[in-house]
C-alpha atoms as a PDB file:
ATOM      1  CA  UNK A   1      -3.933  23.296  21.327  1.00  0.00           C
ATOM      2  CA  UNK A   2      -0.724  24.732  20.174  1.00  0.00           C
ATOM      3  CA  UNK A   3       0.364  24.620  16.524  1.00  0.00           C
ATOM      4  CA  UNK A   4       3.220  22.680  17.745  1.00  0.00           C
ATOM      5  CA  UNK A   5       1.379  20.359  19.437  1.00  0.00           C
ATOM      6  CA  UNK A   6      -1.175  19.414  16.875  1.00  0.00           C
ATOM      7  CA  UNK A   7       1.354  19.119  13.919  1.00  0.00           C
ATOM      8  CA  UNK A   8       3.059  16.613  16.483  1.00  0.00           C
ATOM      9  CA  UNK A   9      -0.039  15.124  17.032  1.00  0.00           C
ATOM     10  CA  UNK A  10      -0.964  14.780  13.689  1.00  0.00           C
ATOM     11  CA  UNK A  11       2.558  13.195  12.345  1.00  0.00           C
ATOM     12  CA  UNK A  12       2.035  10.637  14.776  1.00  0.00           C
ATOM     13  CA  UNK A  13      -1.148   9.766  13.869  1.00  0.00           C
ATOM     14  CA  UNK A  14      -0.270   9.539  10.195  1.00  0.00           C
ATOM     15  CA  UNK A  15       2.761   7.715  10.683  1.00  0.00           C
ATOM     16  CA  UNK A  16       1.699   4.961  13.224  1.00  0.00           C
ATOM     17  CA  UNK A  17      -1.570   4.544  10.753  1.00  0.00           C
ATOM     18  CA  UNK A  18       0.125   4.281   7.378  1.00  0.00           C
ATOM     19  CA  UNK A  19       3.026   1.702   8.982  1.00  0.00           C
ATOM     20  CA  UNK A  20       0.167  -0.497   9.836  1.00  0.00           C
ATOM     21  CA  UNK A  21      -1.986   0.200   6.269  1.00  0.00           C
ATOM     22  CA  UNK A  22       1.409  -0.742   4.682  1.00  0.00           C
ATOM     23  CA  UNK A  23       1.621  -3.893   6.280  1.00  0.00           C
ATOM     24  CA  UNK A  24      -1.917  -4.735   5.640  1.00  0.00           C
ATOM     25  CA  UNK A  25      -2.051  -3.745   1.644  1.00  0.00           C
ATOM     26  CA  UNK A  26       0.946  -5.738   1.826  1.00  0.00           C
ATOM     27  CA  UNK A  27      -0.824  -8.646   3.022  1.00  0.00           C
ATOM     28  CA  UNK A  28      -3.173  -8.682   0.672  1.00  0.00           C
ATOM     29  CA  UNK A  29      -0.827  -8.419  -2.395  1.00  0.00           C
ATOM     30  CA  UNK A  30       0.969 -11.448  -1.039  1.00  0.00           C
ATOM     31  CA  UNK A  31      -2.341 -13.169  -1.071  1.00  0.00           C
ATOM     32  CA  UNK A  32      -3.008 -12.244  -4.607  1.00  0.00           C
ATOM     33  CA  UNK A  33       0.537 -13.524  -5.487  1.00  0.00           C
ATOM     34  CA  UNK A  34       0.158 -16.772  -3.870  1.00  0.00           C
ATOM     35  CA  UNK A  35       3.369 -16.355  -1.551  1.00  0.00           C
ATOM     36  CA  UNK A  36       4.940 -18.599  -0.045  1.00  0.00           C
ATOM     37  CA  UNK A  37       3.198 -18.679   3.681  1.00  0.00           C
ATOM     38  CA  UNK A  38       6.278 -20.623   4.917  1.00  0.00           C
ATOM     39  CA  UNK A  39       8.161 -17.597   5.093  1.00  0.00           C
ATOM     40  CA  UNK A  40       9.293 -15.749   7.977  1.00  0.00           C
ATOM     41  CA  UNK A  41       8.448 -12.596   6.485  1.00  0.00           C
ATOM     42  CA  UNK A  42       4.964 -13.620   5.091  1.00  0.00           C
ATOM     43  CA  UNK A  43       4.301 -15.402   8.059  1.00  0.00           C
ATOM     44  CA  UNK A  44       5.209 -12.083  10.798  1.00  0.00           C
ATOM     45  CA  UNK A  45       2.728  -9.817   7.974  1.00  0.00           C
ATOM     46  CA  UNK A  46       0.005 -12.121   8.507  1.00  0.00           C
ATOM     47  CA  UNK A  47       0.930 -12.694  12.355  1.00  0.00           C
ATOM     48  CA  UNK A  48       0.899  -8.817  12.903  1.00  0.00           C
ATOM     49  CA  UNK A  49      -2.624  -8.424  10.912  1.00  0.00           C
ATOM     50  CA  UNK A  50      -4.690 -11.025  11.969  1.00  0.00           C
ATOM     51  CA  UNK A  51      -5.512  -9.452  15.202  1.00  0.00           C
ATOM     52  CA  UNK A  52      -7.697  -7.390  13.185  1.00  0.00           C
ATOM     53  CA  UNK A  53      -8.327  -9.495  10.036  1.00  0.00           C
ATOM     54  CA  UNK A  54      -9.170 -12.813  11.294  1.00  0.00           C
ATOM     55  CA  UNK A  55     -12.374 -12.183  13.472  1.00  0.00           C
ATOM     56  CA  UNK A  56     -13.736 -10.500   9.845  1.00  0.00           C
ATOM     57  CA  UNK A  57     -12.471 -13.285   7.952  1.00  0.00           C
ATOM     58  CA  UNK A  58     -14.954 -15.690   9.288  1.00  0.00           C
ATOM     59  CA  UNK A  59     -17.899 -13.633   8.193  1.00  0.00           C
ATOM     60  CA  UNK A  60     -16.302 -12.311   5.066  1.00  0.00           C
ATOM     61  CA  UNK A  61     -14.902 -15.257   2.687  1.00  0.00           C
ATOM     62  CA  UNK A  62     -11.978 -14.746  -0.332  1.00  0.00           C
ATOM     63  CA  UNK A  63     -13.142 -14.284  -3.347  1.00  0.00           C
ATOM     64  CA  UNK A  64     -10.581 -16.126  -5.417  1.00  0.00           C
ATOM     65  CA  UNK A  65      -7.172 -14.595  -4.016  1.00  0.00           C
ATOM     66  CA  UNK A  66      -8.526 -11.173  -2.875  1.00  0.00           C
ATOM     67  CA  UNK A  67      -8.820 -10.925   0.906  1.00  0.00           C
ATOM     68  CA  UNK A  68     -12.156  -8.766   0.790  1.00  0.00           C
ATOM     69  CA  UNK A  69     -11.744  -9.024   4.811  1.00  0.00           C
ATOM     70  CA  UNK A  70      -8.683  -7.422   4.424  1.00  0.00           C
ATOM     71  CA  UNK A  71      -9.496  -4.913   1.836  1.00  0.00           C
ATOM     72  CA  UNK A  72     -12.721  -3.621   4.381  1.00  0.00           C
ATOM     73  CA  UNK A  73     -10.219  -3.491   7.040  1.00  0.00           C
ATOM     74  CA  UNK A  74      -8.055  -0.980   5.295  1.00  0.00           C
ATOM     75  CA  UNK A  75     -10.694   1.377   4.060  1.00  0.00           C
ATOM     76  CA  UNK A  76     -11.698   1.324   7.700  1.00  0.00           C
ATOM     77  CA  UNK A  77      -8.515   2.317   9.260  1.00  0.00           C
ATOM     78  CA  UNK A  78      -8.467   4.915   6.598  1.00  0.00           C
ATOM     79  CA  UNK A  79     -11.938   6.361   7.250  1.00  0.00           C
ATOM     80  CA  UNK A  80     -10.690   6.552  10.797  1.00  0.00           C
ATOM     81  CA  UNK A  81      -7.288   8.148  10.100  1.00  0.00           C
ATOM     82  CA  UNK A  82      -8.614  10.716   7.704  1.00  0.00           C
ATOM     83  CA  UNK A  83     -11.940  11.544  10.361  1.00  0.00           C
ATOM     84  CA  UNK A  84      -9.011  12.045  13.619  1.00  0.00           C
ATOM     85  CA  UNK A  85      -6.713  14.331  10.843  1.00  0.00           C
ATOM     86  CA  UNK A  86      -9.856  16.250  10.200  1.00  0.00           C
ATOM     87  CA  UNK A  87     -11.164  17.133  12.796  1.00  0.00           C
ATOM     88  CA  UNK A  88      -7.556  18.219  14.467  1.00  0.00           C
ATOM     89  CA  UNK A  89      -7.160  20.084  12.077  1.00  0.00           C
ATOM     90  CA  UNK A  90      -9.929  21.587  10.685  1.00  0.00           C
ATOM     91  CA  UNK A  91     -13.053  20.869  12.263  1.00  0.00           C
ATOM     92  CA  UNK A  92     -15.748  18.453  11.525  1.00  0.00           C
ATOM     93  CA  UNK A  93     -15.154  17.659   8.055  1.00  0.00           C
ATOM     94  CA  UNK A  94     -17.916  16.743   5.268  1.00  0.00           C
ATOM     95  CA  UNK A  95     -18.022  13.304   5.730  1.00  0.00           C
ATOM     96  CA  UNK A  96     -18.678  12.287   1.579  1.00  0.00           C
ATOM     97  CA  UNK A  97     -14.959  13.615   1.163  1.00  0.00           C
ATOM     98  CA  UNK A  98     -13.648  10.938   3.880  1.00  0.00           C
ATOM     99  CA  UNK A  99     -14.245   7.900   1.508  1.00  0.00           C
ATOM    100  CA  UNK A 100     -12.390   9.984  -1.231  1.00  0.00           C
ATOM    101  CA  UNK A 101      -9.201  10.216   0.723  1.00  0.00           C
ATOM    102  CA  UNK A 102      -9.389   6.768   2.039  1.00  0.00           C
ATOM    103  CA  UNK A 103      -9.330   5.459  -1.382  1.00  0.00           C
ATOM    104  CA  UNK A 104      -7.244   7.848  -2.343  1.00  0.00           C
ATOM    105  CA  UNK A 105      -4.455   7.505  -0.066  1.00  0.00           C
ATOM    106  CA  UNK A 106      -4.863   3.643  -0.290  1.00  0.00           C
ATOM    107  CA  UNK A 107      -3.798   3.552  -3.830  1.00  0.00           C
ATOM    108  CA  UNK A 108      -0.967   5.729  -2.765  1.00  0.00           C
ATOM    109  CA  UNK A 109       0.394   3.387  -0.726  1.00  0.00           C
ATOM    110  CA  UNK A 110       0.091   0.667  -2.757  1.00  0.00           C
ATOM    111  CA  UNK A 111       2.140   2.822  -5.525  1.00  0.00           C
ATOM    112  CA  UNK A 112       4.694   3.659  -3.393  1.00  0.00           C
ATOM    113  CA  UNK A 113       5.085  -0.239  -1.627  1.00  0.00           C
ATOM    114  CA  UNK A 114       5.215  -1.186  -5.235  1.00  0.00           C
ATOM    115  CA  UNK A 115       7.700   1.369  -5.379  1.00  0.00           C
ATOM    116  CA  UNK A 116      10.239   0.448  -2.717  1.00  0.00           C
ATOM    117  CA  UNK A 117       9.614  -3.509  -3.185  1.00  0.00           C
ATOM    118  CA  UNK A 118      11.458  -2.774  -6.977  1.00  0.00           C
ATOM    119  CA  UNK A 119      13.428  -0.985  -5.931  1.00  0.00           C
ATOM    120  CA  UNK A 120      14.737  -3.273  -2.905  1.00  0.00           C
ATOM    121  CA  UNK A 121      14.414  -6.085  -5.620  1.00  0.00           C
ATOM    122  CA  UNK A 122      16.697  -4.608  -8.325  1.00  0.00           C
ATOM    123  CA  UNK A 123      19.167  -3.524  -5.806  1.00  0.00           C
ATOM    124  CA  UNK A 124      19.151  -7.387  -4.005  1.00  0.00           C
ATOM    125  CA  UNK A 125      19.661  -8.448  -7.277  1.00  0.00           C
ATOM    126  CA  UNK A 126      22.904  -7.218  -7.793  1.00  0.00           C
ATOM    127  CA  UNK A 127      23.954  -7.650  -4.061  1.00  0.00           C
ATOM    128  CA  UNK A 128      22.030 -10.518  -3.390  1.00  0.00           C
ATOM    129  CA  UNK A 129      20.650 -12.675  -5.512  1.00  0.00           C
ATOM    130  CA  UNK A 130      19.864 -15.804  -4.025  1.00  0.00           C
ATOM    131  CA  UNK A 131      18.235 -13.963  -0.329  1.00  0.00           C
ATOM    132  CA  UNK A 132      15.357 -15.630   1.013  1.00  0.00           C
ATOM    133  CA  UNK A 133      13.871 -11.998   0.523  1.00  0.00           C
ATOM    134  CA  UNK A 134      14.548 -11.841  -3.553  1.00  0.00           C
ATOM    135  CA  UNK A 135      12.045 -14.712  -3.809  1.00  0.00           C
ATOM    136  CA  UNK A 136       9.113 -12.475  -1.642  1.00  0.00           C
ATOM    137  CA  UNK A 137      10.159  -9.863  -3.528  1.00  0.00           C
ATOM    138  CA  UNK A 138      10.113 -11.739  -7.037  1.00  0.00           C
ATOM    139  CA  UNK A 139       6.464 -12.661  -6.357  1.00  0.00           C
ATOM    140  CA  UNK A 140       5.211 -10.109  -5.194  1.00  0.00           C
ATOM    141  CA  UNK A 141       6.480  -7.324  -7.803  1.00  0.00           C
ATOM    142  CA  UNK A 142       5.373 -10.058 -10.723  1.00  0.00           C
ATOM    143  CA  UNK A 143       2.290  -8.377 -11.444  1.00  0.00           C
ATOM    144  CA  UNK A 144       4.027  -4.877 -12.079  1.00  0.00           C
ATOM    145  CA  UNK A 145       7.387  -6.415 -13.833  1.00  0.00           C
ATOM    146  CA  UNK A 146       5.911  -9.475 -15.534  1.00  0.00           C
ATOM    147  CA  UNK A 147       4.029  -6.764 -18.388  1.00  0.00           C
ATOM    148  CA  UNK A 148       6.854  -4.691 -18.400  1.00  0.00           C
ATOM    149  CA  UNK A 149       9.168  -8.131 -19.210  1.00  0.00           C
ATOM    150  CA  UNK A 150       7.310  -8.490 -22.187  1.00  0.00           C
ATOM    151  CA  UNK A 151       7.585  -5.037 -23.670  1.00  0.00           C
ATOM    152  CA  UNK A 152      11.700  -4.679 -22.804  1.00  0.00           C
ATOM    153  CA  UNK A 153      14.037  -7.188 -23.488  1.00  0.00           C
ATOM    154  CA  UNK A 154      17.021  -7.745 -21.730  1.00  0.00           C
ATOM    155  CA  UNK A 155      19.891  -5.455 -22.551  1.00  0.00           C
ATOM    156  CA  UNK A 156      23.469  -6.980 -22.435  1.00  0.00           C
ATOM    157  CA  UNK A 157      21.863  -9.583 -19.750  1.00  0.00           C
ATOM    158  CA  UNK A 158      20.113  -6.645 -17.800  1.00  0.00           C
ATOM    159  CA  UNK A 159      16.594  -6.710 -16.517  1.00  0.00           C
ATOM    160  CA  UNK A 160      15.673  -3.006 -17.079  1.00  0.00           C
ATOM    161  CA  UNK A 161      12.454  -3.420 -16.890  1.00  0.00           C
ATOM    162  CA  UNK A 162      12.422  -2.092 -13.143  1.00  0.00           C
ATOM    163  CA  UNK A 163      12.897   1.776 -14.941  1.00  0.00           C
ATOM    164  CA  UNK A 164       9.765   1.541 -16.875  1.00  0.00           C
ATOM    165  CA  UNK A 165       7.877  -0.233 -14.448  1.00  0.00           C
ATOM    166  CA  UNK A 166       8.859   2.627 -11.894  1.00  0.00           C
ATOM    167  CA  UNK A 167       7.943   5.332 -14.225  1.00  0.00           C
ATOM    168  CA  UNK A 168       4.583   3.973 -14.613  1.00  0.00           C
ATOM    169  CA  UNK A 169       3.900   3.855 -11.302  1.00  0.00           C
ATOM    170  CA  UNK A 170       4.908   7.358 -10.721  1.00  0.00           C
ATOM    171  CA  UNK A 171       2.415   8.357 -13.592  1.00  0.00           C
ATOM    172  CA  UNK A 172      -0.471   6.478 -12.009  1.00  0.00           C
ATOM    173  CA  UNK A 173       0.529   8.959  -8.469  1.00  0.00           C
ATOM    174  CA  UNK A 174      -0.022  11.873 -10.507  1.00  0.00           C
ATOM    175  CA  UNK A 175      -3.056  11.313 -13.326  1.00  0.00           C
ATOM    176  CA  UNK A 176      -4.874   9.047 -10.603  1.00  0.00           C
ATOM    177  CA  UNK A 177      -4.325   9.484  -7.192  1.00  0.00           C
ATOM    178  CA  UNK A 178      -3.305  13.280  -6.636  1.00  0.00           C
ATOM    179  CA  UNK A 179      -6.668  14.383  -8.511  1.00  0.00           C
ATOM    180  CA  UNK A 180      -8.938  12.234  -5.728  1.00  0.00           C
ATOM    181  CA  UNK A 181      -7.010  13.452  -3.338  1.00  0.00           C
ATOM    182  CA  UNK A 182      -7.775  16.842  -4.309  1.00  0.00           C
ATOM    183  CA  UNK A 183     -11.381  15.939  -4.986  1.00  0.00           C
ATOM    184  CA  UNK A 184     -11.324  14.440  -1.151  1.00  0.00           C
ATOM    185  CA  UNK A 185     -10.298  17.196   0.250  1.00  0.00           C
ATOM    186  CA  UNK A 186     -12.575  19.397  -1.503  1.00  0.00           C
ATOM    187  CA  UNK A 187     -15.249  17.575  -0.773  1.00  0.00           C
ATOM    188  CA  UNK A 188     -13.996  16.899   3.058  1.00  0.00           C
ATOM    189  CA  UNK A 189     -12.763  20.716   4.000  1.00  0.00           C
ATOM    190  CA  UNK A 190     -15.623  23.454   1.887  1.00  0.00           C
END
């Protein structure tokens, strides 16, 4: 296979996977939150996962608001993504890393949805403020913002807390998830 043709290859297959792991670790932190499932856009999420999460859902019960269905979906689709990048592109890969980068990668795409939701929010909320989105967004970024809230008041009528809370999260990418992603892919490619 041409280098061409396996870089294509493997964009693809990262891209289609992690659009569909974002919607489903989005799913789930909607179901933490409680949101609203009245809502178009919480009702298309769990429309476009349920294919997948809904046969597993009748074996596999909530525990309190964490869809554990949902959750062994994800690492799956992970285990699976990381396995087809491996062996394209090097080989058979150790399979103890695999797990590694599943995790791994999970937790950073739940940093970087948290990411672009308060993002999204704080720009809404100066050009929108009363969008039937601001309200998805307000409950699902609450357990993020809602600590930071606390810690920094208001400034001249400014919620600023979106800087620290952004900050933090970038910090968690680089003390937590880039070292198991290196350990992963130690573990996966010696």
């Amino acid at each position: 296979m041409s280098d061409t043709l396996r870089t294509a290859l493997l964009f693809l297959i990262d891209t289609v996977f992690n659009l569909y792991l974002f919607i489903l670790i989005i799913r789930v932190i909607l179901a933490m939150g409680r949101a609203n499932y009245f809502n178009p856009i919480t009702q298309f999420i769990v429309r476009f996962t349920d294919p997948l999460v809904k046969p597993l859902r009748k074996l596999i019960p909530n525990v309190k608001n964490v869809e554990i269905a949902t959750l062994l979906v994800i690492f799956a689709i992970e285990i699976i993504k990381f396995f087809l990048i491996a062996c394209i592109s090097y080989g058979f890969p150790n399979l103890l890393g695999i797990p590694i980068l599943a995790i791994a990668n999970s937790l950073s795409l739940l940093l970087q949805i948290f990411t672009y939701a308060i993002i999204l929010q704080a720009i809404l909320s100066f050009l929108q403020p009363h969008s039937p989105l601001m309200s998805v967004l307000s409950q699902f970024n609450a357990p993020i913002l809602h600590p930071f809230q606390r810690l920094v008041p208001p400034v001249g009528g400014l919620d600023l807390t979106a800087i620290p809370a952004l900050i933090s999260l970038q910090l968690l990418g680089i003390l937590l998830v880039s070292p198991l992603i290196a350990v992963g892919q130690g573990i996966a490619f010696s």
